[in-house]
PDB file of N, CA and C in Angstrom:
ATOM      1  N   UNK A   1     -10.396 -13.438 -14.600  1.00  0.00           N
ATOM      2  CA  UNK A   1      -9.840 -13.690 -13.281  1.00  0.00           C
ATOM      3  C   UNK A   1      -9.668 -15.192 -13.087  1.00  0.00           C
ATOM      4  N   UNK A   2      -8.794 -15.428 -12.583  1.00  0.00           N
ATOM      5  CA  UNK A   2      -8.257 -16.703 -11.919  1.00  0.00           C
ATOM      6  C   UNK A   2      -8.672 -17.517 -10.914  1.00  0.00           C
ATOM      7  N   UNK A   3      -9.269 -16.847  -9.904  1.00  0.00           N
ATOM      8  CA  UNK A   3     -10.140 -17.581  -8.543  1.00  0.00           C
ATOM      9  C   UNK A   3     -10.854 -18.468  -8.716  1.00  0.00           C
ATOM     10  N   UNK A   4     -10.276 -19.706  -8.030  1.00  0.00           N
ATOM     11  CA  UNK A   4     -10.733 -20.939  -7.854  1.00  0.00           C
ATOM     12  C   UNK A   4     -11.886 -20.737  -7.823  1.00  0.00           C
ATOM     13  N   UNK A   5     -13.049 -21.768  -8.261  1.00  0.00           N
ATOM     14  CA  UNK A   5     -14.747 -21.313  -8.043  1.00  0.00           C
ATOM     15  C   UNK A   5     -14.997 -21.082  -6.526  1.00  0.00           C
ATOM     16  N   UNK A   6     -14.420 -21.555  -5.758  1.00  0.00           N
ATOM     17  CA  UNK A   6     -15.289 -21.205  -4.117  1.00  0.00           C
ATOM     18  C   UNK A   6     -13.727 -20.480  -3.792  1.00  0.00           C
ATOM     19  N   UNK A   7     -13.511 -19.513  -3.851  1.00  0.00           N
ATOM     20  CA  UNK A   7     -12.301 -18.532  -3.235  1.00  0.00           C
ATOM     21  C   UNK A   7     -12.001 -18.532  -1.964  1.00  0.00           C
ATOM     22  N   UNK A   8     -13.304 -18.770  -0.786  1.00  0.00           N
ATOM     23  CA  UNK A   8     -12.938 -18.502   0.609  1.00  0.00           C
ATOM     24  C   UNK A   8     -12.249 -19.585   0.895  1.00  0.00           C
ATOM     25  N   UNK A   9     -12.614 -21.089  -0.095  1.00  0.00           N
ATOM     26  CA  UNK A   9     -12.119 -21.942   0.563  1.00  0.00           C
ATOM     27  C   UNK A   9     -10.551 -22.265   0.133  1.00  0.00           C
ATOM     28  N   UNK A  10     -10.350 -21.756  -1.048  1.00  0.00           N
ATOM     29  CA  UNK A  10      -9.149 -21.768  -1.726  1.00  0.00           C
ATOM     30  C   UNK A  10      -7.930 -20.507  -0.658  1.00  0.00           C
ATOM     31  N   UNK A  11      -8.717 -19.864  -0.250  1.00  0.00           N
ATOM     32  CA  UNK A  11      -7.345 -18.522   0.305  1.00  0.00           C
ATOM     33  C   UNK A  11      -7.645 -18.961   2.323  1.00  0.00           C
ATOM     34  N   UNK A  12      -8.902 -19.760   2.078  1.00  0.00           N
ATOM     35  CA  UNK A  12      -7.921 -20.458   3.754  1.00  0.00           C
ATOM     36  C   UNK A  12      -7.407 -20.738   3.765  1.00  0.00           C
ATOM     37  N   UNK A  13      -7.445 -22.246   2.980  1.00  0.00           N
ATOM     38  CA  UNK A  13      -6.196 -23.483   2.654  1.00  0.00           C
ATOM     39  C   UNK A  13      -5.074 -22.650   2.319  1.00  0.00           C
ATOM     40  N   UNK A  14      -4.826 -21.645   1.582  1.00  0.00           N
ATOM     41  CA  UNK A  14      -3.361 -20.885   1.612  1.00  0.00           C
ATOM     42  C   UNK A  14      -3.209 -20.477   3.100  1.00  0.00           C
ATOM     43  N   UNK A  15      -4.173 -19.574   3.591  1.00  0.00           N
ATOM     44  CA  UNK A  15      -3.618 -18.948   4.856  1.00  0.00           C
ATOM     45  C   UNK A  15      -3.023 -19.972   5.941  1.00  0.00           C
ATOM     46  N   UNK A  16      -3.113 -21.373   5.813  1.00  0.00           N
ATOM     47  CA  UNK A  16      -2.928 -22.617   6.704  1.00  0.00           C
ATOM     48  C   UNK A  16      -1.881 -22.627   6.404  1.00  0.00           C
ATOM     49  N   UNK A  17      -1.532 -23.300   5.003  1.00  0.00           N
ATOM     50  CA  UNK A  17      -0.235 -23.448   4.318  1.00  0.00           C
ATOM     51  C   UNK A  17       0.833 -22.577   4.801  1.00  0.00           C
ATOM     52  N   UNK A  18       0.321 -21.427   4.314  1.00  0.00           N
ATOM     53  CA  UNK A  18       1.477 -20.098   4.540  1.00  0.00           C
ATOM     54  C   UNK A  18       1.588 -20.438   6.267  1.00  0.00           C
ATOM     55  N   UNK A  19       0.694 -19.922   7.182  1.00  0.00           N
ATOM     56  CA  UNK A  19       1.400 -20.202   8.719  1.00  0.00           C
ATOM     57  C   UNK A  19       1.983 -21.423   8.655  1.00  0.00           C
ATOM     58  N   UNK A  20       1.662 -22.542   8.095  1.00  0.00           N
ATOM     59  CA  UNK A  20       3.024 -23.296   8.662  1.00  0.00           C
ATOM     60  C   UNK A  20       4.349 -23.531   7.928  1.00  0.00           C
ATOM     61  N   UNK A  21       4.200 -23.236   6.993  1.00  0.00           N
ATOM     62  CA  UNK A  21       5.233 -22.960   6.173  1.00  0.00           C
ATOM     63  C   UNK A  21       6.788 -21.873   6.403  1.00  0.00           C
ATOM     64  N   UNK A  22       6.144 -20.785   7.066  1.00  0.00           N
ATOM     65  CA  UNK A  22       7.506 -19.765   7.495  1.00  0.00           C
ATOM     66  C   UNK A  22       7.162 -19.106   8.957  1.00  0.00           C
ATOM     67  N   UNK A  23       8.151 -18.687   9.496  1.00  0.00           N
ATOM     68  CA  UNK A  23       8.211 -17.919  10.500  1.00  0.00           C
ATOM     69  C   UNK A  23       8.250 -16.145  10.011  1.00  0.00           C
ATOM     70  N   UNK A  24       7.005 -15.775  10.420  1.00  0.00           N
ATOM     71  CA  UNK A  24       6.242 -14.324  10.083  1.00  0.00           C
ATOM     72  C   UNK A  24       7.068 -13.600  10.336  1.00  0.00           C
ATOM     73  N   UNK A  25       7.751 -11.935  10.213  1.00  0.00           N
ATOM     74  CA  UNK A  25       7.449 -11.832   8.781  1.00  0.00           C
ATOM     75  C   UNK A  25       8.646 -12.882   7.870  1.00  0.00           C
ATOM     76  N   UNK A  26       7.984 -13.088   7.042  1.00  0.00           N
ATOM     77  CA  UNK A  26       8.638 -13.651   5.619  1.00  0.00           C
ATOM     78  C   UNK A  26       8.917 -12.869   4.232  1.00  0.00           C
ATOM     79  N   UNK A  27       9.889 -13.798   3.545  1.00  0.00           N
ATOM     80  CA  UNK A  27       9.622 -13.018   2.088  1.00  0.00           C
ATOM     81  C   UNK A  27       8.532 -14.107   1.360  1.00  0.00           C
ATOM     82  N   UNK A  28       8.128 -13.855   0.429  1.00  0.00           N
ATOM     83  CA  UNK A  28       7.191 -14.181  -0.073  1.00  0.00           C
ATOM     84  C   UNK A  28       7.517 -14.047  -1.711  1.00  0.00           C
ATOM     85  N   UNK A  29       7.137 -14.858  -2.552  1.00  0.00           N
ATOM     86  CA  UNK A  29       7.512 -14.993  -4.266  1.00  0.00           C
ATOM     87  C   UNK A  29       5.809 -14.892  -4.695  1.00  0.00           C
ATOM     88  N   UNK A  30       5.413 -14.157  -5.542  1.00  0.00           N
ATOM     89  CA  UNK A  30       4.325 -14.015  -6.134  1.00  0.00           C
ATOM     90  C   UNK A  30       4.727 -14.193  -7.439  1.00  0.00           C
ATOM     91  N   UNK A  31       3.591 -14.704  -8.434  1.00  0.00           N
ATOM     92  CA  UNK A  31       4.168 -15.064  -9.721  1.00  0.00           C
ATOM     93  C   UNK A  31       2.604 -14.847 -10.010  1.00  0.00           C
ATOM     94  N   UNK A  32       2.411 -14.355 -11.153  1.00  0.00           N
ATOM     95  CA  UNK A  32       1.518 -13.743 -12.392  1.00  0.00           C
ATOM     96  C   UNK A  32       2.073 -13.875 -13.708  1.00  0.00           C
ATOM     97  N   UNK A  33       0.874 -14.207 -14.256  1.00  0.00           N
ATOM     98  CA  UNK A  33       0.597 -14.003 -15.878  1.00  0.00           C
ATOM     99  C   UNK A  33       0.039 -13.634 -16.594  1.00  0.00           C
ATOM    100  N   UNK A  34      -0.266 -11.934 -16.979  1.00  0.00           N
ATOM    101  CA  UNK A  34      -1.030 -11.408 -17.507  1.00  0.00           C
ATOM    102  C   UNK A  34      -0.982 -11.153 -19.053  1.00  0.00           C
ATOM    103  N   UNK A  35      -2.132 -10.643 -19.516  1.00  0.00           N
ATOM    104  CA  UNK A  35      -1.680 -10.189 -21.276  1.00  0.00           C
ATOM    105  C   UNK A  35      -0.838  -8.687 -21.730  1.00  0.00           C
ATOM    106  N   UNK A  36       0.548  -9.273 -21.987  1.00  0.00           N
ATOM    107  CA  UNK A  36       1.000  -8.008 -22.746  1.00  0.00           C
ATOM    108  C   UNK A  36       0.570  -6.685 -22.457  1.00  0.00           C
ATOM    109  N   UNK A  37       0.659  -6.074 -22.037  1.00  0.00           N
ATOM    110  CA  UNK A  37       0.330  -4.831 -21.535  1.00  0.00           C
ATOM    111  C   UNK A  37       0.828  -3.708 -20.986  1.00  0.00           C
ATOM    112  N   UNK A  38       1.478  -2.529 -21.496  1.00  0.00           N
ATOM    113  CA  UNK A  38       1.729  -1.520 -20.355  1.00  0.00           C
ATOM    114  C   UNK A  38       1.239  -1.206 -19.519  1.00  0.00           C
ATOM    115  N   UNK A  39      -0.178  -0.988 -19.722  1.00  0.00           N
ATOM    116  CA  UNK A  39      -1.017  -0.044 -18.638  1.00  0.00           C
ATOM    117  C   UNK A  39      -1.456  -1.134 -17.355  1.00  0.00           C
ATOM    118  N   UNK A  40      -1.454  -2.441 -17.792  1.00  0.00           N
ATOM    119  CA  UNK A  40      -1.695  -3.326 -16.899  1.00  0.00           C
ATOM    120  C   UNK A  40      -0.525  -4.159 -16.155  1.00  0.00           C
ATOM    121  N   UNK A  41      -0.017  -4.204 -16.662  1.00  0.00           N
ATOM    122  CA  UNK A  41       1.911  -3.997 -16.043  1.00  0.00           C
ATOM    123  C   UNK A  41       2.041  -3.287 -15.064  1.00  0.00           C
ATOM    124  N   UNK A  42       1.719  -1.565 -15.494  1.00  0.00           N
ATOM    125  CA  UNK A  42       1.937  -0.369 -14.493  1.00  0.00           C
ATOM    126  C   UNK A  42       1.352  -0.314 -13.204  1.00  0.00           C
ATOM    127  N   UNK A  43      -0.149  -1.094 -13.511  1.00  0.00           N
ATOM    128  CA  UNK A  43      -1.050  -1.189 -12.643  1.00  0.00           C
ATOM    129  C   UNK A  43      -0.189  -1.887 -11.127  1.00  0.00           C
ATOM    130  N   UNK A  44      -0.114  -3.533 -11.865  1.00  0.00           N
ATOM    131  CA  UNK A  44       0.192  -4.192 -10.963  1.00  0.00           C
ATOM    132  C   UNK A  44       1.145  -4.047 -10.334  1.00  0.00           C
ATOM    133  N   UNK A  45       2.519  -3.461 -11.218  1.00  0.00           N
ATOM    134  CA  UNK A  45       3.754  -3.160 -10.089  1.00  0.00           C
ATOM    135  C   UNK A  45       3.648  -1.862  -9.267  1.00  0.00           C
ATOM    136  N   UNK A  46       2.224  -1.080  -9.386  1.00  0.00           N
ATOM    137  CA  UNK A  46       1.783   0.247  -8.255  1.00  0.00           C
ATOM    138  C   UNK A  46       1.224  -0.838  -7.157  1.00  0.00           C
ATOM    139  N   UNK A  47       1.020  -1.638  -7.414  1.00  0.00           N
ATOM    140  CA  UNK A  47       0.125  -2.416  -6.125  1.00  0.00           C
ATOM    141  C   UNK A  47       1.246  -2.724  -5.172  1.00  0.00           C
ATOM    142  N   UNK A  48       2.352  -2.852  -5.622  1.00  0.00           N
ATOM    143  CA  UNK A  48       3.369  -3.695  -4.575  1.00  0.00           C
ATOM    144  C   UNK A  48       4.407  -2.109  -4.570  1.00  0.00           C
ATOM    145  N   UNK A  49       4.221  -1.372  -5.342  1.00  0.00           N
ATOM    146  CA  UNK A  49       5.294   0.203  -4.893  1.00  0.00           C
ATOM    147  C   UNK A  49       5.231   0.599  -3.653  1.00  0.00           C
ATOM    148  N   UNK A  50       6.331   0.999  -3.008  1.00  0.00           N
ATOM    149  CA  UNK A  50       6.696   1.442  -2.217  1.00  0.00           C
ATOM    150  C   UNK A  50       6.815   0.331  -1.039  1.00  0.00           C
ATOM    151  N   UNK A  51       6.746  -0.542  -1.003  1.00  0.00           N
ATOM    152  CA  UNK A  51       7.056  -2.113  -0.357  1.00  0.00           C
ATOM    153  C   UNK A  51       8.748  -2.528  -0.166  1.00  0.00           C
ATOM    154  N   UNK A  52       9.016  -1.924  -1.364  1.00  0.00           N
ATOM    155  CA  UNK A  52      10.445  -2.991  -1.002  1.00  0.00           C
ATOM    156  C   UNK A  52      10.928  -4.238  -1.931  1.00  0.00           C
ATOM    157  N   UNK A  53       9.786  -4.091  -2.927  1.00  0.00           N
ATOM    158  CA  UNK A  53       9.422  -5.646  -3.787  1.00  0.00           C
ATOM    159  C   UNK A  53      10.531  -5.231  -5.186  1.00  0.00           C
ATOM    160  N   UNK A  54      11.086  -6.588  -4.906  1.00  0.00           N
ATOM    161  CA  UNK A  54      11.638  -6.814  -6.387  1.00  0.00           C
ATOM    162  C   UNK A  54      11.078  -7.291  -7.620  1.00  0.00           C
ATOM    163  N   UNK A  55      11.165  -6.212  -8.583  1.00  0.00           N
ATOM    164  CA  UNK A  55       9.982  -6.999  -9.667  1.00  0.00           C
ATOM    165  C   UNK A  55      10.247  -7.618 -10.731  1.00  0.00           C
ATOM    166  N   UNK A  56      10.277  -8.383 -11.196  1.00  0.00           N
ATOM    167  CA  UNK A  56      10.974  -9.429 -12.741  1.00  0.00           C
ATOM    168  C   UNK A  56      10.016  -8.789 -13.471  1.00  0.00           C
ATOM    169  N   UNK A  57      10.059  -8.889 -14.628  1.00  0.00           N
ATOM    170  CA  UNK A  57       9.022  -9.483 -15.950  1.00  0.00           C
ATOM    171  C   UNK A  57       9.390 -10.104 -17.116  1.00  0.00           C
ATOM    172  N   UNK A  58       9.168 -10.792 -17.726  1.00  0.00           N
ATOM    173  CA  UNK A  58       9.554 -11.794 -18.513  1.00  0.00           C
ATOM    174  C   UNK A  58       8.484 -11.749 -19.756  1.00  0.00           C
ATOM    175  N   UNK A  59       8.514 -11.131 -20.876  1.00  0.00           N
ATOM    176  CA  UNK A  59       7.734 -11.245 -21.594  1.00  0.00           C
ATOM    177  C   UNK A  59       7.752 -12.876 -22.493  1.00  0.00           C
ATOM    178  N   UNK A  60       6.702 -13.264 -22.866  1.00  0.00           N
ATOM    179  CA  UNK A  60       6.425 -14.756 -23.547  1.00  0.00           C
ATOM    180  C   UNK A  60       7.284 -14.686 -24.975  1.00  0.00           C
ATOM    181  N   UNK A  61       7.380 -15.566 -25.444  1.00  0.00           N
ATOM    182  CA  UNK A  61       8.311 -15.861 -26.613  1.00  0.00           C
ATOM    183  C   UNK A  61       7.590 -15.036 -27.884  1.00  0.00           C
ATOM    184  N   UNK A  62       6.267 -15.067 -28.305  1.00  0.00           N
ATOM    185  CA  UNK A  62       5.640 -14.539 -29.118  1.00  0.00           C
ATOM    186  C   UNK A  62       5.378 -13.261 -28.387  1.00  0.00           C
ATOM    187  N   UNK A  63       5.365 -12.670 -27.343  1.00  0.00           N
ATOM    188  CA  UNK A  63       4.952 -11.413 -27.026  1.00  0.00           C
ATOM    189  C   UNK A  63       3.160 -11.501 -26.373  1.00  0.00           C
ATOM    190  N   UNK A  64       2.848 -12.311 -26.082  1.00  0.00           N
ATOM    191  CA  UNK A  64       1.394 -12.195 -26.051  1.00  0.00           C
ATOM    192  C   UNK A  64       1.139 -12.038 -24.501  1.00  0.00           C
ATOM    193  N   UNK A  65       2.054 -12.542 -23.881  1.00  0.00           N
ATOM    194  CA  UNK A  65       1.815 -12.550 -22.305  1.00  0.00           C
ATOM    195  C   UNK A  65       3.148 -12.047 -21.422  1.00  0.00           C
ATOM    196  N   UNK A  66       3.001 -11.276 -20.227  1.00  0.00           N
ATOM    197  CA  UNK A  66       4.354 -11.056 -19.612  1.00  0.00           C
ATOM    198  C   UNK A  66       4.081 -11.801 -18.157  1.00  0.00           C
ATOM    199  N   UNK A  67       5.197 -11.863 -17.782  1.00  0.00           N
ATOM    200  CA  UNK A  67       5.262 -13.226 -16.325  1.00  0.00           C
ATOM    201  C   UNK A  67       5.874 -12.030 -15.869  1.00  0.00           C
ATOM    202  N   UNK A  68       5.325 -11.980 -14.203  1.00  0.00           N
ATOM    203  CA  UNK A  68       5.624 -11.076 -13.250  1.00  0.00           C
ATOM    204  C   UNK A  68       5.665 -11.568 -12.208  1.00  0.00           C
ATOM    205  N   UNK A  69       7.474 -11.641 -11.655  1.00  0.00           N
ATOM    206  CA  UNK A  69       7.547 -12.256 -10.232  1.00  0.00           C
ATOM    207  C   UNK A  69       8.025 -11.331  -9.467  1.00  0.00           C
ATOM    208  N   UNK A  70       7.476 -11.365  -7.880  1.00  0.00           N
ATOM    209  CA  UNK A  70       7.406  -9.992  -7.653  1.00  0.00           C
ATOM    210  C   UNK A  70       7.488 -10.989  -5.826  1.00  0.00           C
ATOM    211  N   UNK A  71       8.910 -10.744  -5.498  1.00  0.00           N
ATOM    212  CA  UNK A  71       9.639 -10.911  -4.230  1.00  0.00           C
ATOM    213  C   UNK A  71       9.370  -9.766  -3.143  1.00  0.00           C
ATOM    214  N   UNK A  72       9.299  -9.962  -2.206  1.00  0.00           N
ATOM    215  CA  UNK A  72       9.114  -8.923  -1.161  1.00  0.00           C
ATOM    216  C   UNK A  72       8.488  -9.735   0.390  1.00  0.00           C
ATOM    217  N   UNK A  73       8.976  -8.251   1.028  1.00  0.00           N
ATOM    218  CA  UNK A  73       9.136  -9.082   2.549  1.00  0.00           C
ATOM    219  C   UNK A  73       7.494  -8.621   3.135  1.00  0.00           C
ATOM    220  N   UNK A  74       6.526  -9.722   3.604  1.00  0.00           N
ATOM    221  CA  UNK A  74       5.517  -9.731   4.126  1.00  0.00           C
ATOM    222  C   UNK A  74       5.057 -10.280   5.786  1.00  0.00           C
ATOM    223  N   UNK A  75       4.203  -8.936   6.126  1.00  0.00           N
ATOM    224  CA  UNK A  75       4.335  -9.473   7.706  1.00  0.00           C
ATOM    225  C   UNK A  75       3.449 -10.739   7.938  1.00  0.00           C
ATOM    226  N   UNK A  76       2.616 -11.058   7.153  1.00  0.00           N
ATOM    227  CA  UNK A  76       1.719 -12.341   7.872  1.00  0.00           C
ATOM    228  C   UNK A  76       1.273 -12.715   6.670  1.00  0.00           C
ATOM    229  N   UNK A  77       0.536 -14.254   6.941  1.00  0.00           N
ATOM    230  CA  UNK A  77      -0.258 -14.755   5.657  1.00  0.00           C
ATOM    231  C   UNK A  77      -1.081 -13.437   5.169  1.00  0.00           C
ATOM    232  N   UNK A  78      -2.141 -13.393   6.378  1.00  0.00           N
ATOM    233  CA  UNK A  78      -3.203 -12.589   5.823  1.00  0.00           C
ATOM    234  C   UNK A  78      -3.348 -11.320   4.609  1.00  0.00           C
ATOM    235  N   UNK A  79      -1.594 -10.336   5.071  1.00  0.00           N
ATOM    236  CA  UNK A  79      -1.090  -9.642   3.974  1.00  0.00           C
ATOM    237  C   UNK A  79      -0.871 -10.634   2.780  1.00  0.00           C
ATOM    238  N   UNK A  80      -0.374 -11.227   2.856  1.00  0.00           N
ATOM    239  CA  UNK A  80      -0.385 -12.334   1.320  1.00  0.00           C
ATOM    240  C   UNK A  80      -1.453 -12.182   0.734  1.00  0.00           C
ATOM    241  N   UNK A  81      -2.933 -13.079   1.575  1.00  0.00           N
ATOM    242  CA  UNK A  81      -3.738 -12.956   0.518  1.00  0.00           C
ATOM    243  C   UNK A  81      -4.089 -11.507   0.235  1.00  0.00           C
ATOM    244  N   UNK A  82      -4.203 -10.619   0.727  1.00  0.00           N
ATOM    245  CA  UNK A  82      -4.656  -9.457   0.527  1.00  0.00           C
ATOM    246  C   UNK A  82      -4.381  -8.773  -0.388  1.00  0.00           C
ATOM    247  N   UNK A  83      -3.290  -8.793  -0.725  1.00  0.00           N
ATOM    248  CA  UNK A  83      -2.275  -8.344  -2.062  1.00  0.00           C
ATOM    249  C   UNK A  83      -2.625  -9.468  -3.248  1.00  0.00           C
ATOM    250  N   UNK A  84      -3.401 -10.550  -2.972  1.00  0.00           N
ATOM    251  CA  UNK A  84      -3.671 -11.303  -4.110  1.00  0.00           C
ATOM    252  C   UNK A  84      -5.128 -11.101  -4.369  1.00  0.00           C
ATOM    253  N   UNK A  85      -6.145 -10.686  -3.375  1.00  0.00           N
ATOM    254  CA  UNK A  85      -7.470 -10.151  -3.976  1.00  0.00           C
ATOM    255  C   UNK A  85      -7.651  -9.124  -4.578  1.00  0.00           C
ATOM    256  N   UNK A  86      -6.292  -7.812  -3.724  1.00  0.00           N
ATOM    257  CA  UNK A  86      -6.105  -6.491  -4.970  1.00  0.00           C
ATOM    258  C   UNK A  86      -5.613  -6.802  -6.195  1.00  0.00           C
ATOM    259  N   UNK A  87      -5.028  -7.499  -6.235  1.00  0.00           N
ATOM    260  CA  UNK A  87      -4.468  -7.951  -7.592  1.00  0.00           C
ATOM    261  C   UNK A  87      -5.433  -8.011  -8.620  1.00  0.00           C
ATOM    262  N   UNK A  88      -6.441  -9.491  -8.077  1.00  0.00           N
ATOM    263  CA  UNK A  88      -7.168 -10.237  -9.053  1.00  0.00           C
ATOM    264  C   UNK A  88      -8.347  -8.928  -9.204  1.00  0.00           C
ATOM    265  N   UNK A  89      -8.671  -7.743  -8.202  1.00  0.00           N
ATOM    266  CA  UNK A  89      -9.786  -6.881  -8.374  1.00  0.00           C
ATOM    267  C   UNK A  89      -9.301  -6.067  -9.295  1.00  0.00           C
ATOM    268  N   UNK A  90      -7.750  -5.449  -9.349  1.00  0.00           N
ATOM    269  CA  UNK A  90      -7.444  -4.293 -10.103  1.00  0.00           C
ATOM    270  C   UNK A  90      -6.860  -4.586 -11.911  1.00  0.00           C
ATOM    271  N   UNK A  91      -6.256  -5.911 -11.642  1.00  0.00           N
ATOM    272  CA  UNK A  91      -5.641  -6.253 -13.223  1.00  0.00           C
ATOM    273  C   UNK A  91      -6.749  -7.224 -13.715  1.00  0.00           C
ATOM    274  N   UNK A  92      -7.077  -6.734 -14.935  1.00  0.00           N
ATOM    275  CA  UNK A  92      -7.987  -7.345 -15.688  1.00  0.00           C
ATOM    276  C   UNK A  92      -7.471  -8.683 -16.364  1.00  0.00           C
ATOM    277  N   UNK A  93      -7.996  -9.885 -16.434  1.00  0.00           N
ATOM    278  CA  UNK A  93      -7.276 -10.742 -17.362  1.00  0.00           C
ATOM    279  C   UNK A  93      -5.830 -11.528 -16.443  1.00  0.00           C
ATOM    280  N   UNK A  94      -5.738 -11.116 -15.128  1.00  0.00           N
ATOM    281  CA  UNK A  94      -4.624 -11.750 -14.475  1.00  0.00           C
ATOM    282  C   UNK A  94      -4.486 -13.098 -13.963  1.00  0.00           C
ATOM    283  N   UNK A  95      -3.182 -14.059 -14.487  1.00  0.00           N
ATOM    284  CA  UNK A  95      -3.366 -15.702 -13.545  1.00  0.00           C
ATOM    285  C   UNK A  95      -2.328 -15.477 -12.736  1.00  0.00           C
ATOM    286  N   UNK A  96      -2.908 -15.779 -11.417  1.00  0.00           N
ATOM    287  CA  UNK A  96      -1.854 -15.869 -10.243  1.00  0.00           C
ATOM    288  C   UNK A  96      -1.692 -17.276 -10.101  1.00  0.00           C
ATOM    289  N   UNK A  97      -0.132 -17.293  -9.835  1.00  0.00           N
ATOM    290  CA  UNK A  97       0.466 -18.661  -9.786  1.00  0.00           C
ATOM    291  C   UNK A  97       0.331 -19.247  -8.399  1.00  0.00           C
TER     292      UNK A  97
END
């Protein structure tokens, strides 16, 4: 997992950022980098199914890692982070950008 060593203080400072940054709801760009994987692929694009989210993936030049950017319209920061703690709880091995 990816989480900064002190997390609460890392996903305030986002939740600040994000309110001043857009007028709620927003779309929102998520970007991940996980290892090669179907089953962990499948995982993560069930987390954002049925949302509305557009999903990229981009596998790495050697194959070892796939990049997953994953667009979609979100009602508030707080949904942001929320979808980034399911993330980091359900995909094993995941870097969120």
């Amino acid at each position: 997992m990816s989480t900064p060593p002190n997390s609460d203080e890392f996903y305030n400072k986002l939740r600040e950022q994000l309110r001043q940054s857009a007028n709620w709801p927003a779309e929102y760009l998520y970007k991940f980098i996980i290892p090669t994987d179907v089953h962990k692929i499948a995982i993560l694009e069930a987390i954002f199914d049925n949302m509305g989210a557009v999903i990229n993936t981009t596998e790495s030049k050697n194959g070892k890692y796939t990049s997953v950017s994953i667009n979609i319209l979100m009602r508030n920061p707080d949904a942001v982070i929320e979808k980034y703690l399911e993330v980091a709880e359900k995909v094993e091995g995941v870097i969120s950008l």
